[in-house]
N, C-alpha and C. Protein backbone atom coordinates (compact mmCIF):
# COMPACT_ATOMS: atom_id res chain seq x y z
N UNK A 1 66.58 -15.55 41.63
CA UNK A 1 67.93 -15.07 41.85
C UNK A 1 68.72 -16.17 42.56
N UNK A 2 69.44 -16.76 42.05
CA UNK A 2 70.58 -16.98 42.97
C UNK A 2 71.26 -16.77 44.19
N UNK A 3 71.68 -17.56 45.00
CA UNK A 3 72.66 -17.29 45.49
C UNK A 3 73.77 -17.02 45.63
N UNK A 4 74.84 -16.76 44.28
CA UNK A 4 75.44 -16.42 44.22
C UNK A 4 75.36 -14.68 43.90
N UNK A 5 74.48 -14.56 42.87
CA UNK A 5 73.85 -13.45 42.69
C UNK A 5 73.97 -12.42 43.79
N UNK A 6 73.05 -13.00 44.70
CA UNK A 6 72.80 -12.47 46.14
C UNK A 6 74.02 -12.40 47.07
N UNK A 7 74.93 -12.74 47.11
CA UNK A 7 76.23 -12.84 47.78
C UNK A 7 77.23 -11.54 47.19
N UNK A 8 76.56 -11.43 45.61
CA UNK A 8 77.69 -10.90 45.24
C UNK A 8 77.27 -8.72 45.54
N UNK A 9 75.69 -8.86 45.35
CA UNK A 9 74.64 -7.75 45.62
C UNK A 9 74.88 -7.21 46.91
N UNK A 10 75.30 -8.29 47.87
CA UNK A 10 75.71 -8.08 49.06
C UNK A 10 76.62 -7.56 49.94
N UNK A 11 78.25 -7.85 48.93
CA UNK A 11 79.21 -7.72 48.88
C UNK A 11 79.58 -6.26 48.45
N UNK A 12 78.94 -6.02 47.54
CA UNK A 12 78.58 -4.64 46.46
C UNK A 12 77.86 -3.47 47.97
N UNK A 13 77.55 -3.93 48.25
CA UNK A 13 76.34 -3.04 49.33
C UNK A 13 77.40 -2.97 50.51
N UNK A 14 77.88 -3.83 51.14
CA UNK A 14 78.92 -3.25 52.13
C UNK A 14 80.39 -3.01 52.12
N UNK A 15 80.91 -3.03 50.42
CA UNK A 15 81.47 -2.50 50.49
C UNK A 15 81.87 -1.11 49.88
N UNK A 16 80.72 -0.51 48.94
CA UNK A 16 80.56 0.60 48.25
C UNK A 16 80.87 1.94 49.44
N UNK A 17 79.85 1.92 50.45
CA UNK A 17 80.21 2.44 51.69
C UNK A 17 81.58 2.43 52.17
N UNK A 18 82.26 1.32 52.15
CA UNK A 18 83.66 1.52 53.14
C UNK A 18 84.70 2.63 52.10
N UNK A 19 85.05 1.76 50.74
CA UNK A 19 85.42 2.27 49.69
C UNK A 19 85.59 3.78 49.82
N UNK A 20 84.28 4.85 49.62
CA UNK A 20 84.22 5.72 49.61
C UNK A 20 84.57 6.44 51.08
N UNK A 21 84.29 5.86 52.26
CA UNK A 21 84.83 6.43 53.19
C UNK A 21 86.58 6.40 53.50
N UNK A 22 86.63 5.66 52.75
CA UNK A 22 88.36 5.40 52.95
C UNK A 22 88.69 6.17 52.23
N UNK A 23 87.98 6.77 51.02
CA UNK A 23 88.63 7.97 50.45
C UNK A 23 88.92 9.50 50.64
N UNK A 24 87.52 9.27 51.74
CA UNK A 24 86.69 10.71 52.20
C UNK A 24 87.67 10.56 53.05
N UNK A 25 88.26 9.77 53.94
CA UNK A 25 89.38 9.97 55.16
C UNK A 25 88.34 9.39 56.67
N UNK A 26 87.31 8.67 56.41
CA UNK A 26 86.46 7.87 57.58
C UNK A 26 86.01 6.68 57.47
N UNK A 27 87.18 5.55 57.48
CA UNK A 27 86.30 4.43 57.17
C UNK A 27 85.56 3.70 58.05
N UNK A 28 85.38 4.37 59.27
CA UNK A 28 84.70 3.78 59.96
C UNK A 28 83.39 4.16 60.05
N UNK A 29 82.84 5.17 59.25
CA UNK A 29 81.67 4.99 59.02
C UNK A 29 81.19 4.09 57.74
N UNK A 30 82.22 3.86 56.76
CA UNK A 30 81.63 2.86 55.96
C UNK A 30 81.69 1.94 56.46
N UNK A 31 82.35 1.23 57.05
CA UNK A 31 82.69 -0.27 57.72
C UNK A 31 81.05 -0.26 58.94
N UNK A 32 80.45 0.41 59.08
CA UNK A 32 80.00 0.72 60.40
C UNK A 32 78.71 0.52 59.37
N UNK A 33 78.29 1.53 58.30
CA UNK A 33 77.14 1.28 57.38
C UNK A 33 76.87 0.01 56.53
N UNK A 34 78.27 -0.56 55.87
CA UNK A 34 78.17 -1.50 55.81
C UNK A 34 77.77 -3.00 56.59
N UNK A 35 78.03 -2.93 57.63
CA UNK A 35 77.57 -3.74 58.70
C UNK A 35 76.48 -3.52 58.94
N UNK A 36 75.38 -2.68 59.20
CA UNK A 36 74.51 -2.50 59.67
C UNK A 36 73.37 -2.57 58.57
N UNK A 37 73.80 -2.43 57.57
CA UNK A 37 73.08 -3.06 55.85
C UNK A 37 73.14 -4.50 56.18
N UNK A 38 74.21 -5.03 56.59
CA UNK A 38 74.29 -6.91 56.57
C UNK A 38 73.64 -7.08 57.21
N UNK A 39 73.46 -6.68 58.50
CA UNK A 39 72.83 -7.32 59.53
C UNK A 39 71.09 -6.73 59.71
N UNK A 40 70.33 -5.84 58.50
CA UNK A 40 69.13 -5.66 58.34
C UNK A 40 69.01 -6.18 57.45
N UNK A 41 69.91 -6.56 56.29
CA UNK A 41 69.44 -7.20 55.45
C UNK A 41 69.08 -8.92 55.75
N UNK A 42 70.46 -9.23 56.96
CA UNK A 42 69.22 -10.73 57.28
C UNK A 42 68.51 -10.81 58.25
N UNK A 43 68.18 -9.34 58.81
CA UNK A 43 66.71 -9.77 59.59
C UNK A 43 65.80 -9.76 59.06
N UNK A 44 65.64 -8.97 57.46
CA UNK A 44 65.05 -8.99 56.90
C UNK A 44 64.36 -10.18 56.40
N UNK A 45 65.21 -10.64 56.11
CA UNK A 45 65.00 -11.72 55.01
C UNK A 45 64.90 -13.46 56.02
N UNK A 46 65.41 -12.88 57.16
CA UNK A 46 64.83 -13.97 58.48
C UNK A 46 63.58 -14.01 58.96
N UNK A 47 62.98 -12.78 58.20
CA UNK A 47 61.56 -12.79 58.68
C UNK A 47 60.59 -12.65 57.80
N UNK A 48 61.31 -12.90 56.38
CA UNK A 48 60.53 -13.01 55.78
C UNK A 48 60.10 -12.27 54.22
N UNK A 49 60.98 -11.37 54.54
CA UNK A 49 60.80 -10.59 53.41
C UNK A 49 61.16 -10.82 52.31
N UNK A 50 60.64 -10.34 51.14
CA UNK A 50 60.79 -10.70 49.76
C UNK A 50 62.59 -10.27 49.61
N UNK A 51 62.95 -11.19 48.20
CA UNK A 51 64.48 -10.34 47.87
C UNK A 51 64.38 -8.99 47.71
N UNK A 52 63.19 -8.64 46.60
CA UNK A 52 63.44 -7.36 46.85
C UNK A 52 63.60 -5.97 48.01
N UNK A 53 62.64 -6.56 49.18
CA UNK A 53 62.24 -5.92 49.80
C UNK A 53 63.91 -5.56 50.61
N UNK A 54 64.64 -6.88 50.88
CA UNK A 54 66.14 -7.12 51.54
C UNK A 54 66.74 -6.45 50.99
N UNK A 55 66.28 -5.95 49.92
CA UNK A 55 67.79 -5.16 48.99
C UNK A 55 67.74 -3.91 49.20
N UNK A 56 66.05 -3.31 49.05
CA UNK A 56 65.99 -2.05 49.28
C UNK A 56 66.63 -1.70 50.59
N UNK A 57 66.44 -2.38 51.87
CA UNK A 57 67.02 -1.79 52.77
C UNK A 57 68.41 -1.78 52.96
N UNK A 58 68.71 -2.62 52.42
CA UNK A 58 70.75 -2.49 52.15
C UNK A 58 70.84 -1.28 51.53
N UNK A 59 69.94 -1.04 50.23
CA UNK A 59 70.62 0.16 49.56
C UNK A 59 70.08 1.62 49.96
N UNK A 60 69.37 1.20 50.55
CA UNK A 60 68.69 2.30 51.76
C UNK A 60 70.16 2.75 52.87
N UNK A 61 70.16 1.93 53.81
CA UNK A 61 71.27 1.48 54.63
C UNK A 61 72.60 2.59 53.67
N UNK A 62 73.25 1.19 53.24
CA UNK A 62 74.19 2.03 52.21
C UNK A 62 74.32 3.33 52.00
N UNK A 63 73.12 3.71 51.35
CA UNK A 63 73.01 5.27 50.68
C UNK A 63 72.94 6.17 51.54
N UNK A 64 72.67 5.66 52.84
CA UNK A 64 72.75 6.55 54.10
C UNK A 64 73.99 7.00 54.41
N UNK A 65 74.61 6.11 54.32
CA UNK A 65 75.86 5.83 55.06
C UNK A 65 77.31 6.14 54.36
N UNK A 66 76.78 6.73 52.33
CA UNK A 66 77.76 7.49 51.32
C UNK A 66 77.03 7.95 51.62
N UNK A 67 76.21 8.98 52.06
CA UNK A 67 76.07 10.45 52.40
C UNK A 67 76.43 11.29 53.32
N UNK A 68 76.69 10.26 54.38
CA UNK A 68 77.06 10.58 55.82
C UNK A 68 78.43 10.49 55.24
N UNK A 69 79.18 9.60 54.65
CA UNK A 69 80.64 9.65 54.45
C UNK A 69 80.76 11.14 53.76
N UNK A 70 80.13 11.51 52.49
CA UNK A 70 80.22 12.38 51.80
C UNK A 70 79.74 13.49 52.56
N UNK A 71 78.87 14.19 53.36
CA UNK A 71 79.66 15.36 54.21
C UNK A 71 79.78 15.48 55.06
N UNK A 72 80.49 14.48 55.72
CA UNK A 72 81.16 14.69 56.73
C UNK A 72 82.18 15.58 56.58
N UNK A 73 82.83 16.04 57.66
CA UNK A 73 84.31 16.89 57.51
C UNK A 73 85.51 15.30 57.86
């Protein structure tokens, strides 16, 4: 994979989260999930972990974080 690839997977991952919270009426939990996907995804991968392994936890991360957007009030 690339690095560009990976930049763009990345980009996709924190901002899918904000997106949808800005719709739901909270973007500060996407902005907040999104960040916290970036910043496991390079400890991840600072320590070692495979690409794949970095991605799952972004989209782990992420998917947490459109669910929490999605029911919230």
């Amino acid at each position: 994979m690339t690095h560009n690839v990976f930049l763009v997977i990345c980009a996709t991952l924190i901002g899918v989260p904000f997106i949808v919270s800005c719709i739901k009426g909270n973007p500060i939990i996407g902005f907040t999930a999104g960040l916290v996907a970036f910043f496991a995804m390079g400890f991840a991968a600072g320590h070692g972990a495979s690409m794949l392994e970095v991605h799952i936890i972004g989209f782990a991360i992420c998917g947490l974080g459109v669910a929490w957007s999605l029911h919230g009030d």
